[in-house]
Protein backbone atom coordinates (compact mmCIF):
# COMPACT_ATOMS: atom_id res chain seq x y z
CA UNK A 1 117.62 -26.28 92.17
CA UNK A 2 115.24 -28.79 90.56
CA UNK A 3 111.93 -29.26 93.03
CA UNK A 4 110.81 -32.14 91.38
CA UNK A 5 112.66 -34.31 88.87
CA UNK A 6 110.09 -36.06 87.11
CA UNK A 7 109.83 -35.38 83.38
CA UNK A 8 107.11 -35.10 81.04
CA UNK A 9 107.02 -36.61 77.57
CA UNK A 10 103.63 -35.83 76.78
CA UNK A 11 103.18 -32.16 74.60
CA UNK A 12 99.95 -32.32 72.68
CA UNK A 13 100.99 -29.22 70.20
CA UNK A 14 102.64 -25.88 69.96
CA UNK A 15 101.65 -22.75 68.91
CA UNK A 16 103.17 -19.75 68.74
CA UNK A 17 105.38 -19.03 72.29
CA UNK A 18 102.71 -21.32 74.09
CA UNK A 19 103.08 -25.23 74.04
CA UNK A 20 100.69 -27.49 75.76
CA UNK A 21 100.86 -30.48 77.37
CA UNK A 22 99.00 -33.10 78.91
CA UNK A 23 98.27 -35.61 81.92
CA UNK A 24 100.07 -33.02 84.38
CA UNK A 25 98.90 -32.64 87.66
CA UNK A 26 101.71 -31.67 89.57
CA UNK A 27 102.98 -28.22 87.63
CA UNK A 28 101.55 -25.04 89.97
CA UNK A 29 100.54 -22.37 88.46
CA UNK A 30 103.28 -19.76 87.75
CA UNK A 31 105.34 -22.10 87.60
CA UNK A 32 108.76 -22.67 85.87
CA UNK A 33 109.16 -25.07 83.91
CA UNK A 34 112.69 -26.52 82.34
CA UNK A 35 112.08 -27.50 78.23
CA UNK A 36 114.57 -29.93 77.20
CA UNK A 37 115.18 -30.41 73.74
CA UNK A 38 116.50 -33.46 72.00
CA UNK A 39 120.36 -31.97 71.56
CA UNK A 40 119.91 -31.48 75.95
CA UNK A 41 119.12 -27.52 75.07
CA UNK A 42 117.84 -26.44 77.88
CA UNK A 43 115.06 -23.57 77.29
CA UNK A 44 112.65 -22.27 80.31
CA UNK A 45 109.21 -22.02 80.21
CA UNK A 46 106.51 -20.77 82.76
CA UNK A 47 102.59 -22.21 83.83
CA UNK A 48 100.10 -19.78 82.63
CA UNK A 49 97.14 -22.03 82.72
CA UNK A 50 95.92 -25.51 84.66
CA UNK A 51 92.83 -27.30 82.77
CA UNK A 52 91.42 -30.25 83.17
CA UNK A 53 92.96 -31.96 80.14
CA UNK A 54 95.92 -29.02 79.39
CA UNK A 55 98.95 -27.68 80.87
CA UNK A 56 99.79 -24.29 79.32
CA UNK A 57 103.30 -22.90 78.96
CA UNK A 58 104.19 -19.91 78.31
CA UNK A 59 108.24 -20.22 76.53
CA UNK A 60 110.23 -18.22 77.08
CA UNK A 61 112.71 -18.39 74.45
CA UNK A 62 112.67 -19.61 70.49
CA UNK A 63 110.66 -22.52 70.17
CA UNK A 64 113.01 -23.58 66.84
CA UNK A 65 114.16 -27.52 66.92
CA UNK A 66 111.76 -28.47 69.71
CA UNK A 67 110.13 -31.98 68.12
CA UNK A 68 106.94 -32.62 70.13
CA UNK A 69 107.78 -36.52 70.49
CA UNK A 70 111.04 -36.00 71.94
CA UNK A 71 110.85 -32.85 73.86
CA UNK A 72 110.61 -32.98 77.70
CA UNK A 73 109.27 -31.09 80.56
CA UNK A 74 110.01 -31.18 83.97
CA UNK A 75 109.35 -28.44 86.96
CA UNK A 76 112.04 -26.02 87.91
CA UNK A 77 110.45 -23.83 90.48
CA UNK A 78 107.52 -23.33 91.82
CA UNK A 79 107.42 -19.27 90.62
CA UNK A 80 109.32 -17.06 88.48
CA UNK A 81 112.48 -15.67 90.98
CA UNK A 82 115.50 -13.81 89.79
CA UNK A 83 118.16 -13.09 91.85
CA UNK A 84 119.08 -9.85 93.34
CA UNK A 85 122.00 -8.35 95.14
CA UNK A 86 123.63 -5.16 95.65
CA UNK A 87 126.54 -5.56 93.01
CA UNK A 88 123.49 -4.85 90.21
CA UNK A 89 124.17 -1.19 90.09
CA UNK A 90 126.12 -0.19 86.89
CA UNK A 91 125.17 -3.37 85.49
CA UNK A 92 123.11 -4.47 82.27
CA UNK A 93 121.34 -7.09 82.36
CA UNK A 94 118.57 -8.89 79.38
CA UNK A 95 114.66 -9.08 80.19
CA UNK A 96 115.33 -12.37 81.90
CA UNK A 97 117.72 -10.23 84.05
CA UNK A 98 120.43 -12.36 83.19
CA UNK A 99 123.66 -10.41 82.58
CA UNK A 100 124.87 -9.33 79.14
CA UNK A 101 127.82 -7.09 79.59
CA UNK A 102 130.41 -9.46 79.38
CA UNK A 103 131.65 -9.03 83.37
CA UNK A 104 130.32 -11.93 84.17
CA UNK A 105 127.99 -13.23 86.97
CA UNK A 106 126.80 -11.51 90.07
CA UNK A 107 126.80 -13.35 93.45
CA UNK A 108 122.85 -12.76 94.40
CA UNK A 109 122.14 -12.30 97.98
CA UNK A 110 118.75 -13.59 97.45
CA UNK A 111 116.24 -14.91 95.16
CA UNK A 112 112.41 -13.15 95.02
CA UNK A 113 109.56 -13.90 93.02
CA UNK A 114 108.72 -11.40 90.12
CA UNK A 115 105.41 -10.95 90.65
CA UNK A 116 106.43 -9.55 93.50
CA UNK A 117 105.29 -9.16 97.44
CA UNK A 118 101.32 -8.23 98.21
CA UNK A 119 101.60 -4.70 99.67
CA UNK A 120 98.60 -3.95 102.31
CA UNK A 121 97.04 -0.53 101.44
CA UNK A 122 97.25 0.53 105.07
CA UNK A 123 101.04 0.35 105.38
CA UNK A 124 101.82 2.58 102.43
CA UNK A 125 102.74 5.90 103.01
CA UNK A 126 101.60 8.88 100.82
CA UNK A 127 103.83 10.00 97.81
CA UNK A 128 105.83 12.91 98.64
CA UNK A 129 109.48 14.81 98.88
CA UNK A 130 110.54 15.85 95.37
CA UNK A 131 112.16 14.53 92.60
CA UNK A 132 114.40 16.86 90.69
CA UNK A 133 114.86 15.12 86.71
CA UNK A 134 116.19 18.10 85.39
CA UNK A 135 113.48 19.20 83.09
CA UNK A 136 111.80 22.25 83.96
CA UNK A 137 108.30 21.34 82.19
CA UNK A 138 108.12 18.74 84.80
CA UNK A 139 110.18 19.69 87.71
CA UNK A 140 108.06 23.57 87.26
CA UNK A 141 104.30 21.92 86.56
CA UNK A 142 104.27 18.74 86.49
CA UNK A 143 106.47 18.37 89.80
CA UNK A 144 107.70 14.43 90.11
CA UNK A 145 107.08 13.04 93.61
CA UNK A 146 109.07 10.68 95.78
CA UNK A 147 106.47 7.31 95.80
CA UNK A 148 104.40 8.63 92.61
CA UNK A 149 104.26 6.75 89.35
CA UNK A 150 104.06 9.46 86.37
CA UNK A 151 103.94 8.26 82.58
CA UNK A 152 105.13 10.25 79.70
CA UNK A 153 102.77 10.23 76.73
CA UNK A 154 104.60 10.47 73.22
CA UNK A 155 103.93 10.10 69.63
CA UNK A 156 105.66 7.74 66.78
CA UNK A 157 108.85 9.96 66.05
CA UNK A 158 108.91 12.11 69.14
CA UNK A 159 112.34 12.12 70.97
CA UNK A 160 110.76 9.78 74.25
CA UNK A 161 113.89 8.14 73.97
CA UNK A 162 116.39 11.33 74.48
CA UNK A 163 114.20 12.59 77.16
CA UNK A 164 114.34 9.48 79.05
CA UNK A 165 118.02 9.78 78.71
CA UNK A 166 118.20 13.29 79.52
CA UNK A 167 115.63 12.47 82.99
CA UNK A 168 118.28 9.37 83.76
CA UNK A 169 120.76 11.97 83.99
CA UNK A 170 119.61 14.83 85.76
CA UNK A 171 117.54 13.04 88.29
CA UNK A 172 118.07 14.17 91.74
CA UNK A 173 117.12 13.90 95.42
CA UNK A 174 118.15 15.61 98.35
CA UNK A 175 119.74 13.27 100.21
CA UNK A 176 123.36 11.86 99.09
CA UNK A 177 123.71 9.91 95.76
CA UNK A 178 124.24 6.85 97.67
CA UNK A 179 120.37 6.78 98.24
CA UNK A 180 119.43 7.28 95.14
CA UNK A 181 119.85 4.53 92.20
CA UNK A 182 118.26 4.16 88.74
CA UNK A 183 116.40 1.29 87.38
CA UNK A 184 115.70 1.41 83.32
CA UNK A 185 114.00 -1.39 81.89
CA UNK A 186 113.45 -0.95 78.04
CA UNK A 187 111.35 -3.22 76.22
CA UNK A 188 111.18 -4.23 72.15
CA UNK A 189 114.06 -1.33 71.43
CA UNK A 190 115.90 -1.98 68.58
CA UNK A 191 120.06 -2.33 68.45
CA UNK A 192 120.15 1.62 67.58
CA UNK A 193 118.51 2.24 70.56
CA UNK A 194 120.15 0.08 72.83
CA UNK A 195 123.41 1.32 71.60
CA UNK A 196 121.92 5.02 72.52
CA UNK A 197 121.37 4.27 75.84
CA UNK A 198 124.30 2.69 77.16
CA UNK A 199 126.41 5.24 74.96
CA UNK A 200 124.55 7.39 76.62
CA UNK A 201 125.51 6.39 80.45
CA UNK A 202 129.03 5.73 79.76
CA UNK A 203 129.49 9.59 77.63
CA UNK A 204 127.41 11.14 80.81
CA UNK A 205 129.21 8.97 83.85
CA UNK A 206 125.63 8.08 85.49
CA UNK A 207 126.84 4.12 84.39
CA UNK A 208 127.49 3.60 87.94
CA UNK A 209 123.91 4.64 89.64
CA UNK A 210 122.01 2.88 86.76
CA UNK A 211 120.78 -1.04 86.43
CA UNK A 212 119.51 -1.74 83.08
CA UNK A 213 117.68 -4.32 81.58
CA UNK A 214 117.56 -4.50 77.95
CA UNK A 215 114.86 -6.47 76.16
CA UNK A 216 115.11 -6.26 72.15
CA UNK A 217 113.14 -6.19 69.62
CA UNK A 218 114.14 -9.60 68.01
CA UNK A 219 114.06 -11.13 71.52
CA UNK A 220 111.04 -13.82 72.35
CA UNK A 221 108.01 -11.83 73.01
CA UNK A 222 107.60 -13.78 76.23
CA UNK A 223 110.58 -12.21 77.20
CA UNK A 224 109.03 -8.61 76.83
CA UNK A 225 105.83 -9.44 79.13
CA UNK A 226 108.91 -10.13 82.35
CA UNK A 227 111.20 -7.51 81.43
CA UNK A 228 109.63 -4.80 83.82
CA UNK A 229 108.68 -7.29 86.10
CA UNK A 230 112.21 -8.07 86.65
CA UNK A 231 113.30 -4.42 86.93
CA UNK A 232 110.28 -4.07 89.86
CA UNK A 233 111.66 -6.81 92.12
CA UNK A 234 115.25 -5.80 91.57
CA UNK A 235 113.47 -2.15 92.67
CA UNK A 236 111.65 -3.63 95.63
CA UNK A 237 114.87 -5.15 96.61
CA UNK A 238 116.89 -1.67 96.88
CA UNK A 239 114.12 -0.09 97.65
CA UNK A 240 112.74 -2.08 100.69
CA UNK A 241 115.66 -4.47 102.44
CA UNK A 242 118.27 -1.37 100.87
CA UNK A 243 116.70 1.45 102.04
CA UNK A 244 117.11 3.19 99.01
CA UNK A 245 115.44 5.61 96.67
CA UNK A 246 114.91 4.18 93.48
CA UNK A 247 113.42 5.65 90.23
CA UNK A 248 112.36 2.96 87.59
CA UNK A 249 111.93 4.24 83.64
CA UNK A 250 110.17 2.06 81.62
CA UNK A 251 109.73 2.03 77.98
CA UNK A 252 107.75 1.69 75.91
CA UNK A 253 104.71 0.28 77.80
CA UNK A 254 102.94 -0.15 74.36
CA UNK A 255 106.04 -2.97 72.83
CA UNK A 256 104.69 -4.60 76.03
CA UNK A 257 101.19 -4.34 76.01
CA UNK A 258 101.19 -5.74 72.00
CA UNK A 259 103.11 -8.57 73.38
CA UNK A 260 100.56 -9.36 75.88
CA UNK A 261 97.49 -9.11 73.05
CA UNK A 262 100.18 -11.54 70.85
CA UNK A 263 100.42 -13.96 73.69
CA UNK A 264 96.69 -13.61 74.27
CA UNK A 265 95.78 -14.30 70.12
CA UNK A 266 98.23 -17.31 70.36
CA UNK A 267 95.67 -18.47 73.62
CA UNK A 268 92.75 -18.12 71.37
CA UNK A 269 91.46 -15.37 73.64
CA UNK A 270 87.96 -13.49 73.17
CA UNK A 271 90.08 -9.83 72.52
CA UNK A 272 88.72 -7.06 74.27
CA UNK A 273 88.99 -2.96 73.01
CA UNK A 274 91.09 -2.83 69.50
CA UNK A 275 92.28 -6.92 70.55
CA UNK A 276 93.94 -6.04 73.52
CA UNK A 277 92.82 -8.89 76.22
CA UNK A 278 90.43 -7.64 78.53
CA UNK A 279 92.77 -8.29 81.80
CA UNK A 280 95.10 -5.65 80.61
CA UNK A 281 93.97 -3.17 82.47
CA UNK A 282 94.17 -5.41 85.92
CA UNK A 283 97.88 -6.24 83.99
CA UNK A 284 99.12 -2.55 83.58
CA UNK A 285 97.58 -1.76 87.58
CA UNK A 286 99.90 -5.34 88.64
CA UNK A 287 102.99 -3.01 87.40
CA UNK A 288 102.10 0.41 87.92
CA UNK A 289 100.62 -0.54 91.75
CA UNK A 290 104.41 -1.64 92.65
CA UNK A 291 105.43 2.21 92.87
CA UNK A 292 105.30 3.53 96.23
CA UNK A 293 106.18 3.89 99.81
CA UNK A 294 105.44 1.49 102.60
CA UNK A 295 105.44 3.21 106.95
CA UNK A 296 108.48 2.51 108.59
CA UNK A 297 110.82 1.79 105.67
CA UNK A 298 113.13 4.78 104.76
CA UNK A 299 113.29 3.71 101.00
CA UNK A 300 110.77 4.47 98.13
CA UNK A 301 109.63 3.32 94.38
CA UNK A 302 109.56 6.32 91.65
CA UNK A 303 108.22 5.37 88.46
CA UNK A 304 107.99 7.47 85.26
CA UNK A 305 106.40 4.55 82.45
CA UNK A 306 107.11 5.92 78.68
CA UNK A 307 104.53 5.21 75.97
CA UNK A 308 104.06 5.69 72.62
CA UNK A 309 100.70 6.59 71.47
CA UNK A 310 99.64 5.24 68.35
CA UNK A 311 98.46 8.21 66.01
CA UNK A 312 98.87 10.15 68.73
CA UNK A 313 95.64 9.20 70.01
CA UNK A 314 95.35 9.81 74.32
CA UNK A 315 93.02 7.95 74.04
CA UNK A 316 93.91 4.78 72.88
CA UNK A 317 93.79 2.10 75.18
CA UNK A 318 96.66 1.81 76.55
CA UNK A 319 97.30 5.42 77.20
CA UNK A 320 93.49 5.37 78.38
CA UNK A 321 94.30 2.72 80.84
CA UNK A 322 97.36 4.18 82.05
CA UNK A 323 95.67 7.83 82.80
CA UNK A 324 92.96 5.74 85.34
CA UNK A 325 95.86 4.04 87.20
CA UNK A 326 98.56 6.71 87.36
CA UNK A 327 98.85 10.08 88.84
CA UNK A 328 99.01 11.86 85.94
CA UNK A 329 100.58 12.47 82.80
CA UNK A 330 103.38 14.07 80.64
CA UNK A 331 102.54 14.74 76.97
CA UNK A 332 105.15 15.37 74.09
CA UNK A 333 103.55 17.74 71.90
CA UNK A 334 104.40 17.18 67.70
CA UNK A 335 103.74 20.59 67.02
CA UNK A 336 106.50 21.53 69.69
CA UNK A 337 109.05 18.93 68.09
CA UNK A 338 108.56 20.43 64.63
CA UNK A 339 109.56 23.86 66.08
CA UNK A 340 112.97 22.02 67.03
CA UNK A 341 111.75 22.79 70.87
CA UNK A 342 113.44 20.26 72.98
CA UNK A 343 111.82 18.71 75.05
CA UNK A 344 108.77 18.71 73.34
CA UNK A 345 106.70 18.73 76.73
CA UNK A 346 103.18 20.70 76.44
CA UNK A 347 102.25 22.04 80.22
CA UNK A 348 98.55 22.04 79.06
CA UNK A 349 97.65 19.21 78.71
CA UNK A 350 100.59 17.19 81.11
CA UNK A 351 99.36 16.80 85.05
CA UNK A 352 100.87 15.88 88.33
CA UNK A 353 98.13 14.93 90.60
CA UNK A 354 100.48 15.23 93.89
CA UNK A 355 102.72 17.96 92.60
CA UNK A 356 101.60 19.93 95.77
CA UNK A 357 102.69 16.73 97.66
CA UNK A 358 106.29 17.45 96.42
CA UNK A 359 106.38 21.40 96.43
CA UNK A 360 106.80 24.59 98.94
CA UNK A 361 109.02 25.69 101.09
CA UNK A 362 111.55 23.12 102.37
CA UNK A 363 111.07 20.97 99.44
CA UNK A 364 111.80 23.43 96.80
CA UNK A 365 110.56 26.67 97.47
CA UNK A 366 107.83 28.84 98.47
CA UNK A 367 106.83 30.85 95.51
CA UNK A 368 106.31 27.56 93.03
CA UNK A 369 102.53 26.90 93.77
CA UNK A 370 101.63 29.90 92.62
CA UNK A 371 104.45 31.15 90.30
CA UNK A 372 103.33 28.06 88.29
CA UNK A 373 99.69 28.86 88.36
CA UNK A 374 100.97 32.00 86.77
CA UNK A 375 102.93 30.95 84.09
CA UNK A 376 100.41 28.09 83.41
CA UNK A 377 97.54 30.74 83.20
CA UNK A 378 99.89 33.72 81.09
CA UNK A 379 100.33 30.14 78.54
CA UNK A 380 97.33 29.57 77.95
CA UNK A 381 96.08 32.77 77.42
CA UNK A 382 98.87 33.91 75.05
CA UNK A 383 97.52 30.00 72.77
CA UNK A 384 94.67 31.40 73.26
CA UNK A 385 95.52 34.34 71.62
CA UNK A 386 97.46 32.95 68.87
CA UNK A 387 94.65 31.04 67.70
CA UNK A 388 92.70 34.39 67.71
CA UNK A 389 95.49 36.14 65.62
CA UNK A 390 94.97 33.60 62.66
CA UNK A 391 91.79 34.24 62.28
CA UNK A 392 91.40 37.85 62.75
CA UNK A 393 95.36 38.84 61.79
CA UNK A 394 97.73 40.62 64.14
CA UNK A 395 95.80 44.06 64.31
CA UNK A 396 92.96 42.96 65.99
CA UNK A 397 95.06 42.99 69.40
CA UNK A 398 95.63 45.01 71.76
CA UNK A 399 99.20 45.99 73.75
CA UNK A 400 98.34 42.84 76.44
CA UNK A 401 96.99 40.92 73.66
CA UNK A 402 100.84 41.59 72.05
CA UNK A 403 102.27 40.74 75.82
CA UNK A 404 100.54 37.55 75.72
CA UNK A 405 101.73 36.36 72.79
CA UNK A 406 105.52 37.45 73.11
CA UNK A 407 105.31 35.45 76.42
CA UNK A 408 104.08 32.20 74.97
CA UNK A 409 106.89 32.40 72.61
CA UNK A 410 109.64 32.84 75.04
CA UNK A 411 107.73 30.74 77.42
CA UNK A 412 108.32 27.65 74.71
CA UNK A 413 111.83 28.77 73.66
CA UNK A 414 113.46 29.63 77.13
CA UNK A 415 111.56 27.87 79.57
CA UNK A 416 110.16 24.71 77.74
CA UNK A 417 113.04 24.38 74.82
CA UNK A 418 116.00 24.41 77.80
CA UNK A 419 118.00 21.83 75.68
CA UNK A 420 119.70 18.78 76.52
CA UNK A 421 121.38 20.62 79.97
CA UNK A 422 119.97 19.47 82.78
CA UNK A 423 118.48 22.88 84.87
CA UNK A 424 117.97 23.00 88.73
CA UNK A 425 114.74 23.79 90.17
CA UNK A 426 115.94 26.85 91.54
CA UNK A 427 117.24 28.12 88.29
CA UNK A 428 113.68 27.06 86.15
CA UNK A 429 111.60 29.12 88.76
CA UNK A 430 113.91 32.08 88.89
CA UNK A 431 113.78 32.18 84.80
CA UNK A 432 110.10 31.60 85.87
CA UNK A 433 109.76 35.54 87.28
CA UNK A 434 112.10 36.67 84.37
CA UNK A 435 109.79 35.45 81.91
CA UNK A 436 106.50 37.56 84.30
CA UNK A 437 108.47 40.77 84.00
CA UNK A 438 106.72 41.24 80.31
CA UNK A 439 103.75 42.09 82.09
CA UNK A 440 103.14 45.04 84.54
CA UNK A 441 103.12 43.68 88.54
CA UNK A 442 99.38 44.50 88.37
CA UNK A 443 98.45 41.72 85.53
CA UNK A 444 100.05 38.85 88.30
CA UNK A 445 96.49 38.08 89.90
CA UNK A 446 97.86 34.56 90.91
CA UNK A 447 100.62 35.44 92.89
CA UNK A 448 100.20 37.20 96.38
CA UNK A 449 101.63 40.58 96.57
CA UNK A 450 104.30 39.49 99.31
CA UNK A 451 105.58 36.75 96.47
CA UNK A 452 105.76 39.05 93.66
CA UNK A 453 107.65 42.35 95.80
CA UNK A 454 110.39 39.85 97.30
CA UNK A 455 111.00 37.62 93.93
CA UNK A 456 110.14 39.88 91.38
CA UNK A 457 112.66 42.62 92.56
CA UNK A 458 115.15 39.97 93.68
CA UNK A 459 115.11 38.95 90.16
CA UNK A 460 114.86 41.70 88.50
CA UNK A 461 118.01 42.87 90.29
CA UNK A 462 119.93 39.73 91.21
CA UNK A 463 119.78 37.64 88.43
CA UNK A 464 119.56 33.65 89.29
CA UNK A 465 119.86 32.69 92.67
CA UNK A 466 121.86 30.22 93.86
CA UNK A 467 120.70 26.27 93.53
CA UNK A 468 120.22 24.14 96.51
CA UNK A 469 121.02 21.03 94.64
């Protein structure tokens, strides 16, 4: 509903997605705004700035046939809402969360404001219960925890896009699948990709946990910068007043953070590291700070952010900026990909920082502290090793150094290269201790000795136990 019906005829210029226009007093900022064009289009817009002289509007669609004499603006609300409701689920939806998979509207239960509700620091409660996504270089190292918000690094040509699928499908809680939904907000993907994904859900039957919102590459750039603010209220929504657990999957953070330096050129902005604006930082933390858990409320906010590195530089800025405001990091390793390992996930360098949050008896089980620390440490010793070997050739080693290096080979093709199956926890830490037994019990120096003679005999004679999910 209109707030105020008064209409403004008075647009100095446009440039770019921004158009600015004068003698306004009235407009708030944040804002949105209604654009009408001569033909009574209808486009939306939204206040980014109040000067003394200068309203500025952001649009939020193609600025094509809009004569400055003739346009007019008038206030729509007072901030950016969308409406929510519980019919979302299995739904696709654009950036603007508007529905584009031709079953029509959704009767919203209410309408919230993007930016989203102020959390205070002292109500939230601290990230943990785990997160099974069906990849055992996470759900083994890098364990995912209930409330955290985890990005996965990748590289121009790495499969980011087939792994997000492949998390999407094997993601997991404990409780029932009731309490558990999926929000995936992609933005600047191109048709291909879009067609991927919701392939993708409809060949693997996850269509109905899922809500998707789809921004494109030939969509307005605008568009791009609301896309995952969208998916975060609609996340708040089931997450808070639902009571659900919800884990959000956004890519690719870096389509979004060039379309805030674009909308920042087009403001004549003094650019800040490689012409990002300098407020992108405080930006990326306005999304990323949105994951969590509050006291009291029985839901929670998982969120696993995709980027795409360019040149495969970490530290870029935006995958700089996003390793000081997350809790960690996955990394796709190139060198992986070109050994047709999939997923191309390299432990070293990838981190959880509350992976002990998530793990241990009762949450998954009470070897995988230190059975990781093992396998992590065997890794890197057998690179370690194969870096030696091409410089001083194979005969230079001894038996271990031989052990070390068979194990970092089956480590990547068995453990790491699982496929595009989805594996259990249980199952990636019992091939875990298969994996060990190329080493004598005696070489295990991070495991305690009760650990290694009840699962590395139960293994050894057993085979894989029996999953809890």
């Amino acid at each position: 509903m209109d707030l105020i019906t008064k209409e403004y005829r008075t647009i100095n210029y446009i440039s770019g997605p921004l158009l600015f226009l004068e003698k306004v007093r009235d407009f708030p900022y944040n804002a949105m705004v209604e654009i009408i064009l001569p033909s009574n289009e209808v486009r939306n817009g939204q206040v980014l700035e109040i000067g003394d002289k200068h309203v500025l509007i952001q649009i939020l669609e193609k600025t094509a046939g809009m004569d400055i004499e003739k346009t007019r603006v008038r206030l729509k609300e007072e901030v950016s809402r969308i409406g929510v409701s519980g019919e979302m689920v299995g739904r696709i939806f654009d950036g603007m969360a508007r529905p584009i998979d031709g079953l029509g509207e959704i009767p919203m239960d209410k309408r919230l404001p993007v930016i989203g509700s102020p959390i205070n620091p002292v109500a939230r409660a601290r990230p943990e219960d785990f997160i099974m996504t069906g990849i055992s270089a996470i759900d083994g190292f890098n364990t995912l925890v209930r409330g955290q918000k985890l990005p996965i690094f990748s590289g121009a040509g790495l499969p980011a896009n087939e792994i997000a699928a492949q998390i999407l499908e094997g993601a997991r809680v404990r409780e029932e699948d009731e309490n558990f939904v999926v929000i995936f907000a992609a933005m600047g993907i191109t048709r291909r990709e879009e067609a991927f994904f919701v392939d993708h859900f409809d060949k693997t039957g996850i269509k109905n946990k899922v809500i998707s919102f789809m921004n494109l590459a030939d969509d307005p750039t605008i568009e791009r910068i609301l896309t995952p603010r969208c998916a975060l209220t609609t996340a708040e929504y089931f997450a808070f007043e639902k009571g659900m657990h919800v884990l959000v999957v956004l890519t690719d953070m870096t389509n979004y953070c060039e379309a805030l330096r674009e909308v920042a050129t087009a403001r004549e902005e003094i650019p800040g590291r490689r012409g990002y604006p300098g407020y992108m930082y405080s930006d990326l933390a306005s999304l990323y700070e949105r994951a969590g858990r509050l006291r009291g409320k029985p839901g929670s906010i998982t969120m696993l952010p995709i980027l795409t590195m360019p040149d495969d530089d970490i530290t870029h800025p935006i995958a700089d900026l996003t390793g000081y405001i997350t809790e960690g990091q996955i990394v796709l390793s190139r060198a992986l990909h070109r050994q047709s390992i999939f997923p191309p996930i390299d432990v070293l360098p990838s981190l959880s920082r509350l992976m002990n949050n998530g793990i241990g008896e009762g949450k998954t089980r009470d070897d995988h502290r230190e059975l990781s620390n093992q396998l992590y440490a065997c890794y890197s010793e057998g690179i370690d090793i194969r870096r030696l070997m091409s410089i001083m050739g194979e005969d230079a080693l001894s038996e271990m150094d031989k052990n070390y290096l068979q194990f970092a080979e089956l480590f990547e093709k068995k453990l790491i290269g699982q496929g595009a199956e989805p594996r259990n926890i249980m199952a990636t830490l019992d091939l875990g201790w298969e994996l060990l037994k190329i080493f004598p019990k005696e070489e295990l120096n991070r495991i305690n000795k009760d650990l290694i003679s009840r699962y590395f005999t139960e293994i050894m004679e057993d085979g894989i136990q029996t999953p809890f999910f």
